[in-house]
Protein backbone atom coordinates (compact mmCIF):
# COMPACT_ATOMS: atom_id res chain seq x y z
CA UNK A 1 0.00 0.00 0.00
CA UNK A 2 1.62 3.21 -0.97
CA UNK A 3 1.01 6.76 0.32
CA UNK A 4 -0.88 9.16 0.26
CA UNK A 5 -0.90 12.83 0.84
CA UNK A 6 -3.77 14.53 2.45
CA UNK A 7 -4.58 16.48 -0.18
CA UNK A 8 -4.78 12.98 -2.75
CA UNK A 9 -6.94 10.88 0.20
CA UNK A 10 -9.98 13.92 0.39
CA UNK A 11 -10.19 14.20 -3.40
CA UNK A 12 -10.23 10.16 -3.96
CA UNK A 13 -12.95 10.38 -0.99
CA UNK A 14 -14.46 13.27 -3.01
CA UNK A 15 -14.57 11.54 -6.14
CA UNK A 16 -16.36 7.97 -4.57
CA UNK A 17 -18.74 10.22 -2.40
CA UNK A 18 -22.02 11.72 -3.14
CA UNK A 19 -20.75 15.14 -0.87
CA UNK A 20 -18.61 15.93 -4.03
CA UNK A 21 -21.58 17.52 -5.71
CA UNK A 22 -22.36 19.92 -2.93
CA UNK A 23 -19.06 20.78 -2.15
CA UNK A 24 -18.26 21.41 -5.80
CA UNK A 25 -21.31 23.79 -5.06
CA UNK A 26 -19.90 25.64 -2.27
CA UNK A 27 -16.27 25.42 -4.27
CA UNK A 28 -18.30 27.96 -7.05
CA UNK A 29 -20.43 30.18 -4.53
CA UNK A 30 -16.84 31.30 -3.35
CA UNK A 31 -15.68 32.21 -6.53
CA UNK A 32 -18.88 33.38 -8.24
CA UNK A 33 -17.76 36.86 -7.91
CA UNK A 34 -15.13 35.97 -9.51
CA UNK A 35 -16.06 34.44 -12.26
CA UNK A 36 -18.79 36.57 -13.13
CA UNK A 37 -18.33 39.73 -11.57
CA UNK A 38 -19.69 41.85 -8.85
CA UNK A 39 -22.91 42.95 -10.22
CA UNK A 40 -24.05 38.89 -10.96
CA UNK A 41 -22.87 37.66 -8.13
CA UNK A 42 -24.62 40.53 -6.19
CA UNK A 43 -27.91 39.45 -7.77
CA UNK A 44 -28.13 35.95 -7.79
CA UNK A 45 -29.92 34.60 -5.12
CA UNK A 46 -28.74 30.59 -5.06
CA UNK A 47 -26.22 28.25 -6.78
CA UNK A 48 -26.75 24.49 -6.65
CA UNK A 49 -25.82 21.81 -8.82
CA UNK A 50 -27.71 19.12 -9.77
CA UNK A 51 -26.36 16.07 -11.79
CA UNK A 52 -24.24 17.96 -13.61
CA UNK A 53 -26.17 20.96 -14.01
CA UNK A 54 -25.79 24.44 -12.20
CA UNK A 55 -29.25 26.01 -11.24
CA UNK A 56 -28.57 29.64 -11.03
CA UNK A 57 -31.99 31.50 -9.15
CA UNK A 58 -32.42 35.73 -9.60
CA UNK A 59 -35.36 37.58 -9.46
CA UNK A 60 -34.19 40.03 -11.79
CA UNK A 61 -35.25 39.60 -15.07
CA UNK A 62 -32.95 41.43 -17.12
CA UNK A 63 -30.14 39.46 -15.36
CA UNK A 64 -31.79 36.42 -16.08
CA UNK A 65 -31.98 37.13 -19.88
CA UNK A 66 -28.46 37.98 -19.90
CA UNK A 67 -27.26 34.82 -18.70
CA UNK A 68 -29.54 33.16 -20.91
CA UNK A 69 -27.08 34.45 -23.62
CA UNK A 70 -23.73 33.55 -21.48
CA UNK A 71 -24.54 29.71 -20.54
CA UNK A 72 -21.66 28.27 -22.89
CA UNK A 73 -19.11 31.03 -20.97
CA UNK A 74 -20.40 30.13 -17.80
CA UNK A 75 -20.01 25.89 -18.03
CA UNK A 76 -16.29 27.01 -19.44
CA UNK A 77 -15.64 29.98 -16.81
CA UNK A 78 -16.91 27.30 -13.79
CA UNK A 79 -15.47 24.21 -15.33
CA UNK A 80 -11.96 26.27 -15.66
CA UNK A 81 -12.55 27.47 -11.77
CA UNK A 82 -13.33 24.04 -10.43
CA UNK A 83 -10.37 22.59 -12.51
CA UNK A 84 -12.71 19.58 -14.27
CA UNK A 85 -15.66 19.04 -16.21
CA UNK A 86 -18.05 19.37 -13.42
CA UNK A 87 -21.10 21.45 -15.43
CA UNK A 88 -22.38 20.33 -18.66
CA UNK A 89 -25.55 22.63 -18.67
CA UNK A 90 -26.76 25.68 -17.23
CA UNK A 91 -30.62 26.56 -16.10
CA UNK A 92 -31.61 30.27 -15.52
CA UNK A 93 -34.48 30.44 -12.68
């Protein structure tokens, strides 16, 4: 049996665990501002993915429509952030 660093152990954990999703999810609400700037970040209300898909909830609709527009940007701006291919689709709520 070889070693292991710390580091190597959590992310095998990670990888074999269903807590990988959520903590992927708090991984991106820290660096939502970020990625997409002060003025998103200030008005969107949740994060959360779910099976490979980041729900993104604001009740402003002229935010809304503009990330309508940006979905491919934002899989590759999170995807980038998160250092995998965690998000394959984005839904605007």
């Amino acid at each position: 049996m070889g070693e292991f660093s710390m580091q190597d152990a959590i992310q095998q954990f990670l990888k074999q665990s269903r807590l990988k999703s959520g903590i992927q999810a708090l991984r991106i609400e820290d660096v939502w501002e970020q990625i997409m700037g002060k003025t998103i970040a200030k008005y969107t209300d949740k994060i959360q993915i779910v099976n490979q898909t980041l729900f993104i909830s604001s009740t402003v609709a002229q935010l809304k429509h503009e990330l309508l527009y940006q979905k491919e940007k934002i899989i590759e701006r999170v995807n980038e952030a998160l250092g995998e291919k965690v998000i394959n689709d984005v839904v605007i709520k």
